[in-house]
Protein backbone atom coordinates (compact mmCIF):
# COMPACT_ATOMS: atom_id res chain seq x y z
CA UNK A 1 -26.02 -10.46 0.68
CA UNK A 2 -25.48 -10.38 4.18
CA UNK A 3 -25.09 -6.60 6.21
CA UNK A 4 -22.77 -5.67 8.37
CA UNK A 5 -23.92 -4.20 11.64
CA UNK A 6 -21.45 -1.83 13.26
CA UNK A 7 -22.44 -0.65 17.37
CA UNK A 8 -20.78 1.85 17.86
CA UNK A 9 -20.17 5.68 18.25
CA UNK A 10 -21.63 8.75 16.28
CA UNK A 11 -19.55 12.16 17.17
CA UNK A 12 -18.88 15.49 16.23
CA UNK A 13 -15.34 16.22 15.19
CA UNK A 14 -13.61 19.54 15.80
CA UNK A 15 -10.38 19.15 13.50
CA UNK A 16 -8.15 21.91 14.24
CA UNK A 17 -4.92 21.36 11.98
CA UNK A 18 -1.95 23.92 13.05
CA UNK A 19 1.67 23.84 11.59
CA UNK A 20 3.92 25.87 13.87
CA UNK A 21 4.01 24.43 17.67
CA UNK A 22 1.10 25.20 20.18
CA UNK A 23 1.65 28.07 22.04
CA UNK A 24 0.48 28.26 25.55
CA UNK A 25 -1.53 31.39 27.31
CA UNK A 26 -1.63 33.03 23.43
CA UNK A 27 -3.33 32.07 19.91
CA UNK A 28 -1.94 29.61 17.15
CA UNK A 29 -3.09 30.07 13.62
CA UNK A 30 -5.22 26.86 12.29
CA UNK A 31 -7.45 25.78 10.02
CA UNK A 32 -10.88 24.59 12.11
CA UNK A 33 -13.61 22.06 10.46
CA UNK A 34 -16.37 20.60 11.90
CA UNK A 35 -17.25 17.39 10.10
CA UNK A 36 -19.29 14.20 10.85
CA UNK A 37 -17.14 11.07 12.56
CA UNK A 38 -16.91 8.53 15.66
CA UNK A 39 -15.30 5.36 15.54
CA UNK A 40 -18.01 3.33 15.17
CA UNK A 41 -19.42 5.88 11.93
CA UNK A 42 -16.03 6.06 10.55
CA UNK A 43 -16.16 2.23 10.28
CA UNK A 44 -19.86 2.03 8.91
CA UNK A 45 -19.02 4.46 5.84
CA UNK A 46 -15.55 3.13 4.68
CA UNK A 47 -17.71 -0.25 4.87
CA UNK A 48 -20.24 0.93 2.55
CA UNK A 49 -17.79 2.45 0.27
CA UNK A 50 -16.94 -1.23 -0.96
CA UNK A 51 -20.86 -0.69 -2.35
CA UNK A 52 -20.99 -4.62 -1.40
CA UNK A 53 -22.90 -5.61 1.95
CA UNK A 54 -25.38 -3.59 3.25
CA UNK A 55 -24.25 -1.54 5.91
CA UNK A 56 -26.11 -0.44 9.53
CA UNK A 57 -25.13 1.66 12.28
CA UNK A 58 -26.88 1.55 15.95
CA UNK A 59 -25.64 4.41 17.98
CA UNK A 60 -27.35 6.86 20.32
CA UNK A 61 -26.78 10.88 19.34
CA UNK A 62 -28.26 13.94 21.51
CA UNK A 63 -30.74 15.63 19.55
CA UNK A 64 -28.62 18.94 18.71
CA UNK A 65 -26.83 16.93 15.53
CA UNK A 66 -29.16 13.82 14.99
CA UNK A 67 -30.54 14.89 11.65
CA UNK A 68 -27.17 16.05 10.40
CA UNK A 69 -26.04 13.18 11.33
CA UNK A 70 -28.21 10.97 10.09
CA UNK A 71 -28.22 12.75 6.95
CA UNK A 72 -24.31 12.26 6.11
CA UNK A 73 -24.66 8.58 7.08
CA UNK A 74 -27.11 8.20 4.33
CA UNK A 75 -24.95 10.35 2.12
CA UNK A 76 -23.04 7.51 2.78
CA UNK A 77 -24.45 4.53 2.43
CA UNK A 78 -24.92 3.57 5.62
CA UNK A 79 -28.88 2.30 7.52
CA UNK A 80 -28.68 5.11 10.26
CA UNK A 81 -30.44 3.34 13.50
CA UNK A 82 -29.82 6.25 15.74
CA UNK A 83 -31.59 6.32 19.24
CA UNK A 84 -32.16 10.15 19.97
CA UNK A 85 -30.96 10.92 23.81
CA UNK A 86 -33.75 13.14 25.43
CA UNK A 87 -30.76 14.44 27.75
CA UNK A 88 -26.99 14.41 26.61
CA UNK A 89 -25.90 16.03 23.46
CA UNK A 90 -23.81 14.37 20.55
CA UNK A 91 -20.49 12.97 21.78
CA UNK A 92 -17.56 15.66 20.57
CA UNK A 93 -14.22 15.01 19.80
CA UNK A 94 -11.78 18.11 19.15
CA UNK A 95 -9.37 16.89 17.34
CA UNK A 96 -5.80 18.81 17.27
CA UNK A 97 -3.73 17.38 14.02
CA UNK A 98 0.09 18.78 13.66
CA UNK A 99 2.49 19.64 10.78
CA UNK A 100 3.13 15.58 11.02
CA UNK A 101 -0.39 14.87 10.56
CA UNK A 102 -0.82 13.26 14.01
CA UNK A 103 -3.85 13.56 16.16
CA UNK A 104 -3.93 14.71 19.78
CA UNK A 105 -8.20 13.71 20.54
CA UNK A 106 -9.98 15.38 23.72
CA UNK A 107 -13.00 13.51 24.18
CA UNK A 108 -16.74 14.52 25.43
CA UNK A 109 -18.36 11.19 25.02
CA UNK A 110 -21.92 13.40 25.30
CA UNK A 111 -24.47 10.65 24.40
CA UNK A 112 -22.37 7.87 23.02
CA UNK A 113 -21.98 5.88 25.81
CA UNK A 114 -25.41 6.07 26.96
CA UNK A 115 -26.18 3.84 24.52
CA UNK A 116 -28.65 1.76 26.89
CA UNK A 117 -29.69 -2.00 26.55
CA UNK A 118 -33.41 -0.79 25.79
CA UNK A 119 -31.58 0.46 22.81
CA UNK A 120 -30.70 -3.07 21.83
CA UNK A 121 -33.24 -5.69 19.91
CA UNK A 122 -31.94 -9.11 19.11
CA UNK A 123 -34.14 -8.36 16.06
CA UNK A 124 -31.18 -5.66 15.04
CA UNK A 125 -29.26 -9.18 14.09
CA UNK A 126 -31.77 -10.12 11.55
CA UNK A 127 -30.24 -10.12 8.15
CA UNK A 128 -26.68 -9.41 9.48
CA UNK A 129 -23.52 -11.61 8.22
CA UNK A 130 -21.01 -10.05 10.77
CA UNK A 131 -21.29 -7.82 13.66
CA UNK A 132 -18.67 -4.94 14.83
CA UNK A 133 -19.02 -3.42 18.26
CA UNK A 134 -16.57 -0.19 18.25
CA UNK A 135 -14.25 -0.28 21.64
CA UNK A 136 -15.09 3.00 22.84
CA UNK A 137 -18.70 1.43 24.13
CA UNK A 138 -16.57 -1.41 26.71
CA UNK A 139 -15.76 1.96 28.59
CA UNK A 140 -18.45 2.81 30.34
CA UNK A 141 -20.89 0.82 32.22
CA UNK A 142 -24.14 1.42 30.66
CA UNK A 143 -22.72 0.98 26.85
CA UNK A 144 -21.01 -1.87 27.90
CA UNK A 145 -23.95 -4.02 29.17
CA UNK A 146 -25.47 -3.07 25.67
CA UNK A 147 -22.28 -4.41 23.87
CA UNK A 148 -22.68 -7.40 25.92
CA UNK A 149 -25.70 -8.64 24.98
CA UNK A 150 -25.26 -7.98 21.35
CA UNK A 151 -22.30 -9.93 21.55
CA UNK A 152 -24.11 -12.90 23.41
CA UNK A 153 -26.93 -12.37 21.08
CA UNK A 154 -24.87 -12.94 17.92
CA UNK A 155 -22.67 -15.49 19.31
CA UNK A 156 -25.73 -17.28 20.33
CA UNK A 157 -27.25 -16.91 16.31
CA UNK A 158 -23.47 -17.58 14.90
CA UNK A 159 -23.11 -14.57 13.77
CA UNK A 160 -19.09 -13.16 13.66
CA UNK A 161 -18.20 -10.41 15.73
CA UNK A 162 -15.40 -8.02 15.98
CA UNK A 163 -14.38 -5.34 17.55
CA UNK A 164 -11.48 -2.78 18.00
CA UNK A 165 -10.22 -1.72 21.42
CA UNK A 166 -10.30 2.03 20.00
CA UNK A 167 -8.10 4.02 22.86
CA UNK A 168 -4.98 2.88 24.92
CA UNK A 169 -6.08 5.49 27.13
CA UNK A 170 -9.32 4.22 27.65
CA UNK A 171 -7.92 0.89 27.33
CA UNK A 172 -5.63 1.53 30.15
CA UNK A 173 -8.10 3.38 32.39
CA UNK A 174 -10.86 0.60 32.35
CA UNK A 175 -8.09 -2.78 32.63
CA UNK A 176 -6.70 -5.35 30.00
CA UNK A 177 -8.45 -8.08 32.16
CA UNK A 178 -11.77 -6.34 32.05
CA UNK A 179 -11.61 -5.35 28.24
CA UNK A 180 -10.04 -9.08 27.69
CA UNK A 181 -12.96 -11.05 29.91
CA UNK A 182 -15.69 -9.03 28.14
CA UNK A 183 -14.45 -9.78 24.73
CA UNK A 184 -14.16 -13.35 25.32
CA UNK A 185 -16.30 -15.17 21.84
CA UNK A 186 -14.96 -12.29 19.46
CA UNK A 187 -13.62 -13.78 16.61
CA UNK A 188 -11.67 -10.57 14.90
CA UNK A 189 -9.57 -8.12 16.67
CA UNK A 190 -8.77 -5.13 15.30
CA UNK A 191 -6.00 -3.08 17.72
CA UNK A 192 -3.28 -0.77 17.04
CA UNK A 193 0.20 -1.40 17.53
CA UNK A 194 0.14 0.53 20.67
CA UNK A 195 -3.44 -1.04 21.63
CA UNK A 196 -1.76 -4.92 21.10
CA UNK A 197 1.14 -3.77 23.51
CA UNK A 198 -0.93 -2.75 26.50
CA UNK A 199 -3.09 -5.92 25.88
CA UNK A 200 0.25 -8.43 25.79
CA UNK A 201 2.82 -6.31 27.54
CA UNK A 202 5.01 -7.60 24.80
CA UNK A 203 6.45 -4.38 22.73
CA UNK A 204 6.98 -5.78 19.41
CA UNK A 205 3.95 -5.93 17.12
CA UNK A 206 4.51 -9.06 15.39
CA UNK A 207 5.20 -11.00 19.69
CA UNK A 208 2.06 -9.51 20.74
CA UNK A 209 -0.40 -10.48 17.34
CA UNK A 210 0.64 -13.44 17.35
CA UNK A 211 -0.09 -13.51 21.28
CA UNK A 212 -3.41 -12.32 20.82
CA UNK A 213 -4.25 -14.76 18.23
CA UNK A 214 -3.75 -17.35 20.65
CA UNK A 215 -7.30 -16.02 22.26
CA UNK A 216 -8.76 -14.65 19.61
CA UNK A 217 -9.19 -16.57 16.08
CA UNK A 218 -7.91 -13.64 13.42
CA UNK A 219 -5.65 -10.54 14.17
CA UNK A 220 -4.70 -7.69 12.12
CA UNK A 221 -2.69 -5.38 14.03
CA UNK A 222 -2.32 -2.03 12.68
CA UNK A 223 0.79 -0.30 12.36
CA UNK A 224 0.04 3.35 10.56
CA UNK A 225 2.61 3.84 7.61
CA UNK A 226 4.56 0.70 7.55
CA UNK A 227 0.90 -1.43 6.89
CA UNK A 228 -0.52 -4.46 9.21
CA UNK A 229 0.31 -7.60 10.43
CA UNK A 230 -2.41 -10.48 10.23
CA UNK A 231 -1.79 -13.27 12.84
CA UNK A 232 -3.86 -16.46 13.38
CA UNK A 233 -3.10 -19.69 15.27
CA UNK A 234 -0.34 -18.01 17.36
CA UNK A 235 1.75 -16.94 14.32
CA UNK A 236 2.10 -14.06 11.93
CA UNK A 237 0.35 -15.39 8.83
CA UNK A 238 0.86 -12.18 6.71
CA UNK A 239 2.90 -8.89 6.53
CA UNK A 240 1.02 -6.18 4.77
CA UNK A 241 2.53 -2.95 3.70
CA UNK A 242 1.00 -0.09 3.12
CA UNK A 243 0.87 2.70 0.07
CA UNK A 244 3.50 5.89 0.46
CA UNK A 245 1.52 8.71 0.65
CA UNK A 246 1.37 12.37 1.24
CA UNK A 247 -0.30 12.32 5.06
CA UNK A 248 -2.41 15.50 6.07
CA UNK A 249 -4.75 13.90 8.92
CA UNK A 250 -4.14 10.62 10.51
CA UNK A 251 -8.16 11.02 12.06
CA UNK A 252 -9.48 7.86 11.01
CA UNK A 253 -7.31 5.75 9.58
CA UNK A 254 -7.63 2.54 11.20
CA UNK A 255 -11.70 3.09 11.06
CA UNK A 256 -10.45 3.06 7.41
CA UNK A 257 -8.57 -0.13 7.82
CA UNK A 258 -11.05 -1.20 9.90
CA UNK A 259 -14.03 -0.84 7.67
CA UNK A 260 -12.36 -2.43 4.35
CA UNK A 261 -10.96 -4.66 6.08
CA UNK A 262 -14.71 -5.90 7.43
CA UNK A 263 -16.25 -5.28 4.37
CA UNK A 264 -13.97 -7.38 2.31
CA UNK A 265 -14.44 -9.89 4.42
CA UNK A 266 -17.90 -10.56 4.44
CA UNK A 267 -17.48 -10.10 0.46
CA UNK A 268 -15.32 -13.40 0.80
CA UNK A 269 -12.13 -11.93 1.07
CA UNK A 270 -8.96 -13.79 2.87
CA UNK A 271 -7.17 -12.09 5.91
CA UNK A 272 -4.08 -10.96 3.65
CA UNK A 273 -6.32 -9.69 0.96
CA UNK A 274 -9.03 -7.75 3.54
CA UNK A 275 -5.94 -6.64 5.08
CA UNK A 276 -4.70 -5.30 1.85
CA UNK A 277 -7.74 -3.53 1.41
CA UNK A 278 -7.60 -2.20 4.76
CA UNK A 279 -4.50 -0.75 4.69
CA UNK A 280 -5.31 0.72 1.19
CA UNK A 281 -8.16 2.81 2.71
CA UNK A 282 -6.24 3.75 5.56
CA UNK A 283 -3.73 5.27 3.45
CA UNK A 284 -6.41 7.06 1.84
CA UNK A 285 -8.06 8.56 5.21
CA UNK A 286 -4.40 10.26 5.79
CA UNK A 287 -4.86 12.35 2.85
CA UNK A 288 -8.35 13.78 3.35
CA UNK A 289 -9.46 16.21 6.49
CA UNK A 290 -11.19 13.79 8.83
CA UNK A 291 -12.26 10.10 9.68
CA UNK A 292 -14.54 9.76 6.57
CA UNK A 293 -14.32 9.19 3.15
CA UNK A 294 -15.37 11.52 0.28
């Protein structure tokens, strides 16, 4: 069968979960984990949970974590390819989740987005079915001209790509015109509801998917606990709700969606059913600590 090959980020997550408020200049009570994640990760395991396609990662990681890291990828099931920075450490993310199970991120990108084009082999294709480039790499200029070529690479070989824009923020910072132009060829997109907004200026989810589906062949906007809308063509083809459940950690969940919804996919899925599948795993990722699953 044919792998999936995500780009993408490996990180360390700092998940501090707190119930009453955060009080300034004094300490709040939480409970503090540090667990394996990154978009681009995230995505690669809840791929390989399917235990259908193989499943690779490329992702550059300082050399303070790489063996952890590495190891839990296997744990897995996911072909670690990770280029060792002699430099920056392991990108860190301290996540800070509230009684409402909603994530506040502060980002040190550490290594992540160093991810150079010497890093990149058109080789890396060989074998591959579909290709997912996490969004957090079109932010920064050296991890961008590595995303490029993979992307021309693959479009070049026919190979499907997707990617999800990742961050408003970073969305925001780097331009929709910029993030839009070097996406052009992807045939999946993979935003949130917020993410579709800033890329259509159009506030209701269902206006800007099917929007964005006018550029882009397939997609599945997702919209946390009420599911995900699949548009292609210019239209909403399918509504998809998701499963009522008991949320504790929002980290991760549409890497969840994300990586069922890929992974169903390339196991011949349709759009409604991958979304399906997507949204089931995302509900999952609410209820565990973190962006992976156990």
């Amino acid at each position: 069968m044919s792998a999936l090959l995500v780009i993408g980020d490996v990180v360390t997550d700092v998940v501090a979960r707190y119930r009453p408020p955060l009080a300034p200049a004094t300490d709040t009570a939480a409970r503090i984990r540090t667990l394996p994640g990154g978009a681009g990760a995230n995505v690669a395991c809840w791929a390989a949970r399917s235990r259908g396609n193989e499943v690779r990662i490329l992702a550059r990681v300082g050399r303070d974590r790489a063996s952890w890291h590495e190891e839990s990828l296997r744990r897995a099931g996911v072909r670690p390819l990770l280029v060792r920075d002699p430099e920056a450490p392991t990108a860190t993310v301290v996540a800070l989740v509230g009684a409402d199970a909603e994530r506040t991120f502060l980002t040190d990108s550490g290594a992540a987005l160093r991810l150079a084009p010497a890093d990149w082999s058109p080789g890396l294709l060989d074998g591959v079915g579909h290709l997912h480039l996490s969004g957090y790499l079109f932010y920064a200029a050296t991890s961008g001209e590595t995303v490029s070529l993979a992307l021309a690479a693959a479009l070049e070989r026919g190979i499907p790509v997707s990617v999800d824009p990742a961050s408003a923020g970073f969305l925001a910072e780097l331009g929709v015109d910029r993030f839009l132009t070097a996406a052009r060829g992807v045939e999946v997109l993979l935003p949130n509801a917020g993410e579709a907004a800033l890329l259509t200026g159009r506030t209701g989810p269902a206006e800007a998917a099917a929007e964005l589906s006018r550029r882009f062949p397939l997609v599945a906007v997702t919209l946390g606990a009420r599911g995900a809308l699949v548009a292609a063509a210019g239209r909403v083809v399918a509504r998809v709700p998701a499963p009522a459940v008991r949320a504790v950690d929002s980290t991760g969940a549409g890497d969840a969606f994300t990586g069922a919804f890929l992974a169903a996919r390339l196991s011949g899925a349709g759009p409604a059913q991958a979304a399906a599948a997507g949204c089931d795993a995302g509900a999952r990722a609410v209820t565990l600590v973190g962006g992976r699953p156990v």
